[in-house]
N, C-alpha and C. Protein backbone atom coordinates (compact mmCIF):
# COMPACT_ATOMS: atom_id res chain seq x y z
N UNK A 1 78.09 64.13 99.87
CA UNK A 1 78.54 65.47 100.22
C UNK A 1 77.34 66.37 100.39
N UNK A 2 77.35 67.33 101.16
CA UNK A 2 76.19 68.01 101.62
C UNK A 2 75.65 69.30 100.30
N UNK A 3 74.79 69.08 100.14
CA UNK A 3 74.02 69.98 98.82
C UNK A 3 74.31 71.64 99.11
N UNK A 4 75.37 72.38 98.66
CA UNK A 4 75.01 73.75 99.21
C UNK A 4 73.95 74.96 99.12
N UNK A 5 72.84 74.09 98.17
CA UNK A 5 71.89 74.65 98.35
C UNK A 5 70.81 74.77 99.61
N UNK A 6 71.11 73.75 100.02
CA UNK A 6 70.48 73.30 101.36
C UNK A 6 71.08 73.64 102.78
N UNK A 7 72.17 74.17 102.29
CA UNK A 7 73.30 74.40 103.10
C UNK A 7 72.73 75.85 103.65
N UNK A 8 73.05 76.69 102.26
CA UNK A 8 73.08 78.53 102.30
C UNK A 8 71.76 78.65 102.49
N UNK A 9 70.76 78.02 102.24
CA UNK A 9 68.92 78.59 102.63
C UNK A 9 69.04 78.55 103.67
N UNK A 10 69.42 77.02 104.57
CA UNK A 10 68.90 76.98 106.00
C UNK A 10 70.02 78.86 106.67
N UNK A 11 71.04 78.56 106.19
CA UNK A 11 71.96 79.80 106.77
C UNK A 11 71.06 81.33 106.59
N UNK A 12 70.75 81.26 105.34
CA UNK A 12 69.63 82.92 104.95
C UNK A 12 68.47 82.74 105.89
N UNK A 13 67.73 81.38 106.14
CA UNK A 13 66.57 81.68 106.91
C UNK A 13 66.72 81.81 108.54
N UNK A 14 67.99 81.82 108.71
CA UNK A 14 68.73 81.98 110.52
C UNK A 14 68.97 83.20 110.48
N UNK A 15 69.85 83.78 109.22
CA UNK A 15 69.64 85.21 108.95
C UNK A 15 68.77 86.05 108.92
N UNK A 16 67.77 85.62 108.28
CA UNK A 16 66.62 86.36 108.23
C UNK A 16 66.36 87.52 106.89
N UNK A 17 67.71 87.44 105.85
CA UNK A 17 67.85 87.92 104.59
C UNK A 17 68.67 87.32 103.61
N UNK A 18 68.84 87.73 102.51
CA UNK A 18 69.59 87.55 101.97
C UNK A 18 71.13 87.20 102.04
N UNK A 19 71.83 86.73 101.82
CA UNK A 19 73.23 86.36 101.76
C UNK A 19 74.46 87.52 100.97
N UNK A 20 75.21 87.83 101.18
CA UNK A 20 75.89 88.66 100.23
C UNK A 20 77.18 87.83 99.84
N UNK A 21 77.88 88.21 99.32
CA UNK A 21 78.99 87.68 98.78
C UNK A 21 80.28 87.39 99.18
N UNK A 22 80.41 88.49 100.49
CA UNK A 22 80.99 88.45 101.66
C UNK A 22 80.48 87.96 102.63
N UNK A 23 79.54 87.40 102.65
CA UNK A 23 78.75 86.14 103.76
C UNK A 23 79.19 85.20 103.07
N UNK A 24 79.20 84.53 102.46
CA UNK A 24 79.35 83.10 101.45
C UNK A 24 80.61 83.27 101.59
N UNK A 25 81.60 84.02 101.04
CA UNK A 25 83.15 83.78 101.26
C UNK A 25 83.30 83.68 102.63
N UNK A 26 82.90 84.58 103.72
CA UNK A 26 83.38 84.09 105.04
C UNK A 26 82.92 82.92 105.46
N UNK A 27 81.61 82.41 105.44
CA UNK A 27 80.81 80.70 105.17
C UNK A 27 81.86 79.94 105.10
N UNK A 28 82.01 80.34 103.39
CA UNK A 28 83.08 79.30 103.01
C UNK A 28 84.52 78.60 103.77
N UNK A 29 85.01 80.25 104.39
CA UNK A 29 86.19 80.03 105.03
C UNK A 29 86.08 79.44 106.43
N UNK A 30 85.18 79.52 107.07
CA UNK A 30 84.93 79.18 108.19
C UNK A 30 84.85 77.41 108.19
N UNK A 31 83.87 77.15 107.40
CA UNK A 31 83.37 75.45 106.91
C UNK A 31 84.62 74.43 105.94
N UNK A 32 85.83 75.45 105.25
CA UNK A 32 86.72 75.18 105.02
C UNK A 32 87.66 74.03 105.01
N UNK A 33 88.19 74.55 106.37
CA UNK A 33 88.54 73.83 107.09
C UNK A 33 87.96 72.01 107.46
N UNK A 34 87.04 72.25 108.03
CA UNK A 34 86.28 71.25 108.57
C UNK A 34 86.01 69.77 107.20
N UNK A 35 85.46 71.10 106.39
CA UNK A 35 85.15 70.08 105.56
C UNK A 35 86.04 69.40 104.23
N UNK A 36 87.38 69.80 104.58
CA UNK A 36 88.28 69.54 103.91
C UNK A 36 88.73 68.58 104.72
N UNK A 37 89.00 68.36 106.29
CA UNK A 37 89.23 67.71 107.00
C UNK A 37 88.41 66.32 106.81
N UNK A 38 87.03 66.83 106.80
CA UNK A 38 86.20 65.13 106.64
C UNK A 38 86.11 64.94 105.49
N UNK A 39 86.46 65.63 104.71
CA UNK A 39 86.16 64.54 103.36
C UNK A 39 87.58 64.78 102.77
N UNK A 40 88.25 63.44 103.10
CA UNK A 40 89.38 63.52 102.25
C UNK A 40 89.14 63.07 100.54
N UNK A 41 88.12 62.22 100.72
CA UNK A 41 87.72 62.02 99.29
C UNK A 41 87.65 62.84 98.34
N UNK A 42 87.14 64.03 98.83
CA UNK A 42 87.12 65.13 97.89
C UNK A 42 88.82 65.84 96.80
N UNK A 43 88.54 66.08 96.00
CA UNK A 43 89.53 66.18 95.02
C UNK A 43 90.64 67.66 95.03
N UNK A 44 91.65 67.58 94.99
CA UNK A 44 92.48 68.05 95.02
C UNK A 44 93.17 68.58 93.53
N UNK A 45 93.58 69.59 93.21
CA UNK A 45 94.19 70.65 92.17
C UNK A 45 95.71 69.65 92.23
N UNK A 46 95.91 68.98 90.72
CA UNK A 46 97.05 68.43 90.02
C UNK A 46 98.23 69.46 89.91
N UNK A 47 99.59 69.20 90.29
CA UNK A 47 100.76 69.83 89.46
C UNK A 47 100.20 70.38 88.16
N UNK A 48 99.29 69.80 87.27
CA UNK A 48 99.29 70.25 86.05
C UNK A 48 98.35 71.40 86.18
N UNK A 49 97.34 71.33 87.32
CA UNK A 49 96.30 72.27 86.83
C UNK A 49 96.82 73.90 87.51
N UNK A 50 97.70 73.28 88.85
CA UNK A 50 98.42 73.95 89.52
C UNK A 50 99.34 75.27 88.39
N UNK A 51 100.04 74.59 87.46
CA UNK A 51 100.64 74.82 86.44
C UNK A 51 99.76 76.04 85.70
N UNK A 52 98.78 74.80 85.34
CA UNK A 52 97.85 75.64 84.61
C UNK A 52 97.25 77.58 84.89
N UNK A 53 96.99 77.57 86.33
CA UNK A 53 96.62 78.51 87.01
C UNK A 53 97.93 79.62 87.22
N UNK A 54 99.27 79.38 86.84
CA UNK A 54 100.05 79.48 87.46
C UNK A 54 100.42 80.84 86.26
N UNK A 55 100.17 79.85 85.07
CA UNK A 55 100.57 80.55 83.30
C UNK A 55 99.78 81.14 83.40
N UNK A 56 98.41 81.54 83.81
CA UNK A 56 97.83 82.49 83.90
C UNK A 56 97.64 83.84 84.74
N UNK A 57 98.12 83.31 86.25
CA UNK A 57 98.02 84.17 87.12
C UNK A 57 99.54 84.77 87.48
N UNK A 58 100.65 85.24 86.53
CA UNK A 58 101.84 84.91 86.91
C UNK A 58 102.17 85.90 87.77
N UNK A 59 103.14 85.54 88.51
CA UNK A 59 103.30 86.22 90.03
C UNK A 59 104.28 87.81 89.76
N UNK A 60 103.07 88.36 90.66
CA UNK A 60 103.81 90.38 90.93
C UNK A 60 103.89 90.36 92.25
N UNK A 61 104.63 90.76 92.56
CA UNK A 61 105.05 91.04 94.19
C UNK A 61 104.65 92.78 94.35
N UNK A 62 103.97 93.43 93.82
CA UNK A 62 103.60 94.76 93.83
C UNK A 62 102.33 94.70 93.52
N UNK A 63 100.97 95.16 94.39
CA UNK A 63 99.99 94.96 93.85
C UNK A 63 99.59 95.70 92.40
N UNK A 64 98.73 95.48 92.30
CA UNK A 64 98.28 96.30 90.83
C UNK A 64 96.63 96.26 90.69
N UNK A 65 95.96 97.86 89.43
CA UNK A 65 94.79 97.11 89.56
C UNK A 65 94.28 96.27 88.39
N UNK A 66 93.16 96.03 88.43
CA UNK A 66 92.82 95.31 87.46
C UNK A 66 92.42 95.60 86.30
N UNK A 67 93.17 95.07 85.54
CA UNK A 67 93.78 95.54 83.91
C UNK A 67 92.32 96.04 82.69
N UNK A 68 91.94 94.92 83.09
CA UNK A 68 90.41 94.56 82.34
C UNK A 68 89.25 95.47 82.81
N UNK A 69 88.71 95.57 84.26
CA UNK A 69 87.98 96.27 84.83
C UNK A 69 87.49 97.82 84.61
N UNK A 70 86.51 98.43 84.67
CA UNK A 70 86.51 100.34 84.54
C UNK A 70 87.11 100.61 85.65
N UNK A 71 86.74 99.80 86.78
CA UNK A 71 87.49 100.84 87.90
C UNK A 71 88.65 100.09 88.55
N UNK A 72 89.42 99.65 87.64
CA UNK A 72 90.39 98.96 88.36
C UNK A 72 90.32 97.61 89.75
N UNK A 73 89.28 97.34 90.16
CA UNK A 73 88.39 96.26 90.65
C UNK A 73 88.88 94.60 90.71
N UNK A 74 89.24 94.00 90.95
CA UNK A 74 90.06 94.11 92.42
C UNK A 74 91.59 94.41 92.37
N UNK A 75 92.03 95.01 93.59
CA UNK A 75 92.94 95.25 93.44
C UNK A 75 93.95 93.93 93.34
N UNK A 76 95.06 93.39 92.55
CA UNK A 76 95.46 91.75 93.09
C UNK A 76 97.27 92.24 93.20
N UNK A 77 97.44 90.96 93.83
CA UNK A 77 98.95 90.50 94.38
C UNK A 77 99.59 89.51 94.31
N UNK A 78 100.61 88.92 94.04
CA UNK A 78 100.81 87.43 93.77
C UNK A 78 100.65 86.79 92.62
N UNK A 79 99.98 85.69 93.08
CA UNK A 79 99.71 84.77 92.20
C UNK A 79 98.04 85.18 91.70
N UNK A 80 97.52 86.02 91.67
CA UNK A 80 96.11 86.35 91.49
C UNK A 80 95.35 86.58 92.18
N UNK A 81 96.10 87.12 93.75
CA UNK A 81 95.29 86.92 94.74
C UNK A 81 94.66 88.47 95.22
N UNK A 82 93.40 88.34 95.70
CA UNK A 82 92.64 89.68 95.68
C UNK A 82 92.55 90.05 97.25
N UNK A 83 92.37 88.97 97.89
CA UNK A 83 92.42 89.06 99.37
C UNK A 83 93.57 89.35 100.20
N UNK A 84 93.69 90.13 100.93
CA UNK A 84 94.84 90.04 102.19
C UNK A 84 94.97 89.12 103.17
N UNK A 85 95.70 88.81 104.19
CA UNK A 85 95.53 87.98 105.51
C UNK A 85 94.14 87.60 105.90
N UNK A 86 93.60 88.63 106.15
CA UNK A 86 92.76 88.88 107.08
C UNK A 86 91.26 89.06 106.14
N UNK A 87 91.47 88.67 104.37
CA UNK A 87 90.32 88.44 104.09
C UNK A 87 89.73 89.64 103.21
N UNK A 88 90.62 90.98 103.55
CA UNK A 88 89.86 92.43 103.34
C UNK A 88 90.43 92.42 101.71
N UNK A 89 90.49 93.51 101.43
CA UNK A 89 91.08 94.19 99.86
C UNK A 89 92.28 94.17 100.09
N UNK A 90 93.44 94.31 98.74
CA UNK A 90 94.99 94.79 99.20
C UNK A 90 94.64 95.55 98.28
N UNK A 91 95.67 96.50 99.71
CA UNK A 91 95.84 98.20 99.32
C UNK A 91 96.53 98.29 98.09
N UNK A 92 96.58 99.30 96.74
CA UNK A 92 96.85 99.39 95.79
C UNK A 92 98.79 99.60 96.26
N UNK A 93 100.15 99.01 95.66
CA UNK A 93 101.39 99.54 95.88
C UNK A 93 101.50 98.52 96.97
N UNK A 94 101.08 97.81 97.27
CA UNK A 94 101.24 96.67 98.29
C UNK A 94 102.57 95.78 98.05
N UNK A 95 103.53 95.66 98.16
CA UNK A 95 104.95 94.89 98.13
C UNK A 95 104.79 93.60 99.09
N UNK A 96 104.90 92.04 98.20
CA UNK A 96 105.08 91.14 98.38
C UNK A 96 106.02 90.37 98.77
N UNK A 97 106.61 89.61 99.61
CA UNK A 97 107.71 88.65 99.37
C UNK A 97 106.76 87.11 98.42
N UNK A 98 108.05 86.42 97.86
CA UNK A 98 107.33 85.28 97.28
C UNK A 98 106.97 84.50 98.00
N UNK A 99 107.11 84.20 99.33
CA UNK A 99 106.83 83.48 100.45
C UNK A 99 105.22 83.51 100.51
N UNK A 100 105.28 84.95 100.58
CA UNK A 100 103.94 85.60 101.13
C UNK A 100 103.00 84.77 99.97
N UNK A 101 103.43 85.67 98.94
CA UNK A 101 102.42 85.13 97.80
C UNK A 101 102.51 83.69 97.61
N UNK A 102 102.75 82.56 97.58
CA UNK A 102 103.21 81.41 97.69
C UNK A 102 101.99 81.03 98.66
N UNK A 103 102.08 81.82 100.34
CA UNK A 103 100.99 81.41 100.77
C UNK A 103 100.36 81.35 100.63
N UNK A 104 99.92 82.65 100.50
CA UNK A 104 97.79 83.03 100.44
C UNK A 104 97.33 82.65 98.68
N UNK A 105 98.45 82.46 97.86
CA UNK A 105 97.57 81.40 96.82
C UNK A 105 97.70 80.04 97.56
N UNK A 106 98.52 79.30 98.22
CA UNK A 106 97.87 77.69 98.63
C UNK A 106 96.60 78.15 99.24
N UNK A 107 96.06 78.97 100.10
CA UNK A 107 94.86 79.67 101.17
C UNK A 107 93.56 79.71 99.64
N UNK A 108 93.90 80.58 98.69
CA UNK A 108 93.26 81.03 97.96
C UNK A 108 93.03 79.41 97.16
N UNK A 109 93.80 78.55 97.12
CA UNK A 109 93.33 77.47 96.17
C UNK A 109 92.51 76.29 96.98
N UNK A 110 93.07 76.28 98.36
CA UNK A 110 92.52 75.27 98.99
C UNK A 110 90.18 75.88 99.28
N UNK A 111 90.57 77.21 99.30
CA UNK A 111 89.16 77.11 99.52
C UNK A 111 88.56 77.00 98.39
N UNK A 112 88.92 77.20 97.04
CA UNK A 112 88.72 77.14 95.49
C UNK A 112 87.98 75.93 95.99
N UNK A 113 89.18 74.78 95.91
CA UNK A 113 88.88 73.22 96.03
C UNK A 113 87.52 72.78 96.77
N UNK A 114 87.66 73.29 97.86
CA UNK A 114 86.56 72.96 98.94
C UNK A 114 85.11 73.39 98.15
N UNK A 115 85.39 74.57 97.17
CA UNK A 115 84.32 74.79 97.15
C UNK A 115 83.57 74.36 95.67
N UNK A 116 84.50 74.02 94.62
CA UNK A 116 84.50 73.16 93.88
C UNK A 116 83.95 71.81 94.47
N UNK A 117 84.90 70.93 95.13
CA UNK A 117 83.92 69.58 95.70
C UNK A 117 82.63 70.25 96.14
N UNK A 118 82.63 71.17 96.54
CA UNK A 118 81.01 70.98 97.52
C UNK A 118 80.07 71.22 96.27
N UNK A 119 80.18 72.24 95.18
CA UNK A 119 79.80 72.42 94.15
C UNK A 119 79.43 71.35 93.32
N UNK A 120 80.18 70.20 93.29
CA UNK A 120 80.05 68.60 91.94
C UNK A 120 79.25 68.09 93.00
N UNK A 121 78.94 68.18 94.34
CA UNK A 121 77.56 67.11 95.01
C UNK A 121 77.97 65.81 94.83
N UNK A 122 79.18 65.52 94.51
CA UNK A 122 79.46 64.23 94.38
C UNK A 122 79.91 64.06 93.80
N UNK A 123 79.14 64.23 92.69
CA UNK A 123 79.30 63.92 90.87
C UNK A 123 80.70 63.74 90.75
N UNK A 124 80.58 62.66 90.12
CA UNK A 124 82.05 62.26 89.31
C UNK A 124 83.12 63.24 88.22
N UNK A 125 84.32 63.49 88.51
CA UNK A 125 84.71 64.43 87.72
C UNK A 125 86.34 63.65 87.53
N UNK A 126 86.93 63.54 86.23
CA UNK A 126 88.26 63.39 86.06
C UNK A 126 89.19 64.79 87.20
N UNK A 127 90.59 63.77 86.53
CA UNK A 127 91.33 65.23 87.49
C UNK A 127 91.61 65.98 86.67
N UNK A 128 91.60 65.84 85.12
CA UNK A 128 91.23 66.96 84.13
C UNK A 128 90.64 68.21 84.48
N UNK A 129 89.02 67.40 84.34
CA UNK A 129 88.11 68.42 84.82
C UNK A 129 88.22 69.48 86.10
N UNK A 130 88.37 68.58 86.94
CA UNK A 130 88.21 69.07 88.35
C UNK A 130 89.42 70.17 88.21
N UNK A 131 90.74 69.73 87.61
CA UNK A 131 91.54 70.98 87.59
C UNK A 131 91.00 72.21 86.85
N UNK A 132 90.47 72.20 85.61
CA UNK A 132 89.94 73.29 84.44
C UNK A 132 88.92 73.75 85.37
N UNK A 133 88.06 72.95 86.48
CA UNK A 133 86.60 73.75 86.75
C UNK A 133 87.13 74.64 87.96
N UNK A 134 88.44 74.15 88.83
CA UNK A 134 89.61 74.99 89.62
C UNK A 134 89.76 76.00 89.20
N UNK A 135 90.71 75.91 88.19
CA UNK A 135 91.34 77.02 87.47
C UNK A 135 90.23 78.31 86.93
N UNK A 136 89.08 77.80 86.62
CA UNK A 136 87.66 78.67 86.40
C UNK A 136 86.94 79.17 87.59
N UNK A 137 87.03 78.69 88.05
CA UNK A 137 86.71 79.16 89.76
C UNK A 137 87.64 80.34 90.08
N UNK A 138 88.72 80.01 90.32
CA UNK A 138 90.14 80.75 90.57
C UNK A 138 89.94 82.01 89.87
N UNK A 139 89.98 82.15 88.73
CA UNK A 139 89.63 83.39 87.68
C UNK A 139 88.34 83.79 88.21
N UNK A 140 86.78 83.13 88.50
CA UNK A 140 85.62 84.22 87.89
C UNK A 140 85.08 83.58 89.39
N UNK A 141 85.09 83.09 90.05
CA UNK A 141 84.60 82.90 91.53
C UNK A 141 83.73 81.81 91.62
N UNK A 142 83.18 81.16 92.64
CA UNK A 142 83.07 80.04 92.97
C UNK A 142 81.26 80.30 92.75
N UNK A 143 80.47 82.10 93.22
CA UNK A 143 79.18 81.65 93.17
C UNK A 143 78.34 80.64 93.60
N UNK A 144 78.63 80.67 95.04
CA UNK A 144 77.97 79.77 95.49
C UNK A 144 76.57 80.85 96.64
N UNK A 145 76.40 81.78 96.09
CA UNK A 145 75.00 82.38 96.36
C UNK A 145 73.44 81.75 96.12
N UNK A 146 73.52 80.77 94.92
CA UNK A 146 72.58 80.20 94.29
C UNK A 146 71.18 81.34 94.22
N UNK A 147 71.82 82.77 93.88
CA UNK A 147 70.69 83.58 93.31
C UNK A 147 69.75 83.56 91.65
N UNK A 148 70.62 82.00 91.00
CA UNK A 148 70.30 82.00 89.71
C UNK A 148 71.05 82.89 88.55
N UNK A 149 72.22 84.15 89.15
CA UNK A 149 72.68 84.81 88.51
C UNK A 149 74.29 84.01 87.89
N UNK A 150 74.52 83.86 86.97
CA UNK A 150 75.75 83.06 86.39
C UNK A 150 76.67 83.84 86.66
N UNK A 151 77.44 84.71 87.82
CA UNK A 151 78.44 85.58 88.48
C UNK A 151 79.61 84.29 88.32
N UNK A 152 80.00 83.24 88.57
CA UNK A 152 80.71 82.18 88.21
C UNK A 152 80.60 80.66 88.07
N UNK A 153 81.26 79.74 88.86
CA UNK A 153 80.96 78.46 88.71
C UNK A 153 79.65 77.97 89.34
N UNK A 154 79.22 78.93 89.97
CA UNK A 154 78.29 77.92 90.82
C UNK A 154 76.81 78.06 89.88
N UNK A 155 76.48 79.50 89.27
CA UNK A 155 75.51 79.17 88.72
C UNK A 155 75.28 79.04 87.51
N UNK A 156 76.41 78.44 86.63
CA UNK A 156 76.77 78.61 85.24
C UNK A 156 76.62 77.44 84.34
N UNK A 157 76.21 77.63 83.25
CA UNK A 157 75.82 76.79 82.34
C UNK A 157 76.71 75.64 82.06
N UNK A 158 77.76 75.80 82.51
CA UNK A 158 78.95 75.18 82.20
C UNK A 158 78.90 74.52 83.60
N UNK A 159 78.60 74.70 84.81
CA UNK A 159 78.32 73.55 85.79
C UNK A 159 76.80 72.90 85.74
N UNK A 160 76.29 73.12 85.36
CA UNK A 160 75.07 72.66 84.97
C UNK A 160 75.17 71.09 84.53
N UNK A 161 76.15 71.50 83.00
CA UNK A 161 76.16 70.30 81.95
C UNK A 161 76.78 69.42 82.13
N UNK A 162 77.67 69.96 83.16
CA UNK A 162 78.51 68.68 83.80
C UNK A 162 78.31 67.81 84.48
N UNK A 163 77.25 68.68 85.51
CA UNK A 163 76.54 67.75 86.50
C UNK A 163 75.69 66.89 86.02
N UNK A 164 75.44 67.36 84.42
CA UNK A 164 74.51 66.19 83.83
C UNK A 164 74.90 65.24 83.42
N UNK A 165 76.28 65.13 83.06
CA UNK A 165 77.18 64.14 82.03
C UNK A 165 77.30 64.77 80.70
N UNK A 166 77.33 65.91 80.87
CA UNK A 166 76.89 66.34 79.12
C UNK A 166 78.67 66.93 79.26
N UNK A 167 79.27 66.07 79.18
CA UNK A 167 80.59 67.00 78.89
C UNK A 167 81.23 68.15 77.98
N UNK A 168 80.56 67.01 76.78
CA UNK A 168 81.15 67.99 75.71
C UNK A 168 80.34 69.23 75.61
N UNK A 169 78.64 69.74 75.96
CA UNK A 169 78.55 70.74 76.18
C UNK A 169 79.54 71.94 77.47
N UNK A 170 79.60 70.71 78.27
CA UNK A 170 80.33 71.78 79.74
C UNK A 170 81.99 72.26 79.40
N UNK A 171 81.90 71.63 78.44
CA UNK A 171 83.55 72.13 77.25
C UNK A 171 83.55 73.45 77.16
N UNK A 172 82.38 73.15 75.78
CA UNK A 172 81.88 74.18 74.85
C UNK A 172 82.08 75.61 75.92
N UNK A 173 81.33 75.38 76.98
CA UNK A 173 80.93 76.42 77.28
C UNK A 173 82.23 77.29 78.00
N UNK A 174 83.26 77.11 78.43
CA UNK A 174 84.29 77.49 78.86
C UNK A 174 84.63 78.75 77.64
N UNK A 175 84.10 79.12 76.47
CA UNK A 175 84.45 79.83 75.71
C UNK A 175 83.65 81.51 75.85
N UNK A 176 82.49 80.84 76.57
CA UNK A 176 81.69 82.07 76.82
C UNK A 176 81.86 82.75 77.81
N UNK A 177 83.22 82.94 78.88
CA UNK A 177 83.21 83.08 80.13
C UNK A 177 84.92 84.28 79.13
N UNK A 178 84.94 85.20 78.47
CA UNK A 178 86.16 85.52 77.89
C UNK A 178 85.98 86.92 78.06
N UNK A 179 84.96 87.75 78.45
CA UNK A 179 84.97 89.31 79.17
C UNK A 179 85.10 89.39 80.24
N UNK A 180 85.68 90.56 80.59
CA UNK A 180 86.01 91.51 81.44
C UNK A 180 85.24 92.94 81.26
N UNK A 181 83.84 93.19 82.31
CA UNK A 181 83.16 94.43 81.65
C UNK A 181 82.47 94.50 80.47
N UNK A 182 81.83 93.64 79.89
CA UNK A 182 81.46 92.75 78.39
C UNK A 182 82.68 93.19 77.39
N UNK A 183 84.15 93.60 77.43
CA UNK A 183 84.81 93.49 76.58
C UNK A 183 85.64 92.18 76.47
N UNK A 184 85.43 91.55 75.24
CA UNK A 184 86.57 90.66 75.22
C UNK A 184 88.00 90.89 75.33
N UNK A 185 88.63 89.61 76.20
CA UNK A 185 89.56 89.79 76.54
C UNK A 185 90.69 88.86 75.85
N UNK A 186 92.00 89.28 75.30
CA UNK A 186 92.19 88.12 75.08
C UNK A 186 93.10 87.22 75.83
N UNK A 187 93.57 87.43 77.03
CA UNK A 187 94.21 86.49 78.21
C UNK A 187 93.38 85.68 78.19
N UNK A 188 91.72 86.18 78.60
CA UNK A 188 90.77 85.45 78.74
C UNK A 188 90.30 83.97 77.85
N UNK A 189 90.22 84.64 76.84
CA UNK A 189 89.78 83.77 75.59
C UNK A 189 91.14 82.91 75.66
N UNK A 190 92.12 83.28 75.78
CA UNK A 190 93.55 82.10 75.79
C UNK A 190 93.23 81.38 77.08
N UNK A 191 93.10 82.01 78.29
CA UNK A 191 92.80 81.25 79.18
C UNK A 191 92.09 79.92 79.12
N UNK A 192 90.40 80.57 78.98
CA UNK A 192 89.39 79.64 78.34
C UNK A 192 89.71 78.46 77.69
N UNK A 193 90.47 78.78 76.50
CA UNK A 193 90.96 77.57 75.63
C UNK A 193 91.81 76.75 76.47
N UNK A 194 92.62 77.13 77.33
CA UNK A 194 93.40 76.34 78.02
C UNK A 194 92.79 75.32 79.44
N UNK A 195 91.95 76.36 79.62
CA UNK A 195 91.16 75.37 80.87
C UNK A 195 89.92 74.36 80.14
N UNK A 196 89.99 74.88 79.11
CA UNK A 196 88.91 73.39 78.14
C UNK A 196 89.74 72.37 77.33
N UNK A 197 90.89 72.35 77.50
CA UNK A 197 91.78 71.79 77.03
C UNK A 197 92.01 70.85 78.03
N UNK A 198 92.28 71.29 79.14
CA UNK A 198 92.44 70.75 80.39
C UNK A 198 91.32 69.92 80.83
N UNK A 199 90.12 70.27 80.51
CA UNK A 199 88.63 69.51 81.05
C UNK A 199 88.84 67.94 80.53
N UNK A 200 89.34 68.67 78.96
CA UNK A 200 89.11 67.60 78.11
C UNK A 200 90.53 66.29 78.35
N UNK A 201 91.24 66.41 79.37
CA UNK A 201 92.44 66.12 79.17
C UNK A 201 92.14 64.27 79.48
């Protein structure tokens, strides 16, 4: 599978700057596709982890903002979803059908996935794991900037240890990921426990 480090440099040095975060998500969505297409090998989100994400993110058909956040940041809808159609913010009072939301979380999980596989480089992962490192993605973002900053899965201690074989550290660490704004949270911290539960499954 192609290294996305090697991926996003050659892309910044065509650019000619830096990457933002809304470059990498549109990246992502664009390459998506494609590369979900050629690599069927790549791993797919279980009924259970599906589940999993599900007890956490449970579905509002009215947007709302975000509970945890100072400024209410992002605004979400659905099943946890922050994006609209078209990729932008949803407007705060936004009214859902379940259809709707139904969709744009399969949209919202399939690029999770994609970007999870591209993230393990290969590396071997149960469907445990691969669901818990989903479901962690899903919540705190995929981070695939590779600025060295631990913003989510991509540059986090907890993908690190995995990629090493060090499991039971890449466990552990699912516990330190439980603020919102450095306050602890405790959805979070329940969350956490549940998606290391899941690693470990």
């Amino acid at each position: 599978m192609t290294d996305p480090k090697a991926l996003f440099d050659a892309i910044r040095k065509v650019k000619g700057s830096a990457l933002a975060q809304a470059d990498v998500d549109l990246i992502n969505r664009a390459l998506g596709a494609t590369i979900a297409a050629a690599s069927r090998a790549g791993m797919a989100t279980s009924q259970a982890g599906i589940g999993l994400i599900h007890s956490f993110e449970s579905l509002k058909l009215k947007s709302y903002p975000d509970p945890g956040s100072k400024d209410g940041k992002p605004v979400t809808n659905g099943w946890g979803t922050t994006r609209d159609e078209n990729g932008g913010p949803i407007p705060l009072g936004a009214v859902w059908t379940r259809e709707k939301a139904d969709r744009l979380f399969a949209r919202d999980l399939r690029d999770v996935e994609v970007g999870v596989n591209m993230l393990l480089r290969g590396q071997p992962a149960t469907q445990g794991q691969f669901d818990a490192l989903v479901s962690f993605a899903y919540n705190v973002g995929l981070d695939m900037n590779n600025n060295g900053k631990a913003e989510g899965l991509g540059d986090s201690t907890l993908l690190r240890r995995h990629l090493a074989g060090d499991y039971a550290a890449a466990k552990a660490q699912f516990a330190a990921w439980n603020k919102n704004d450095g306050k602890v949270m405790a959805g979070l911290t329940r969350r956490r426990a549940a998606e290391a539960a899941r690693y470990s499954a």
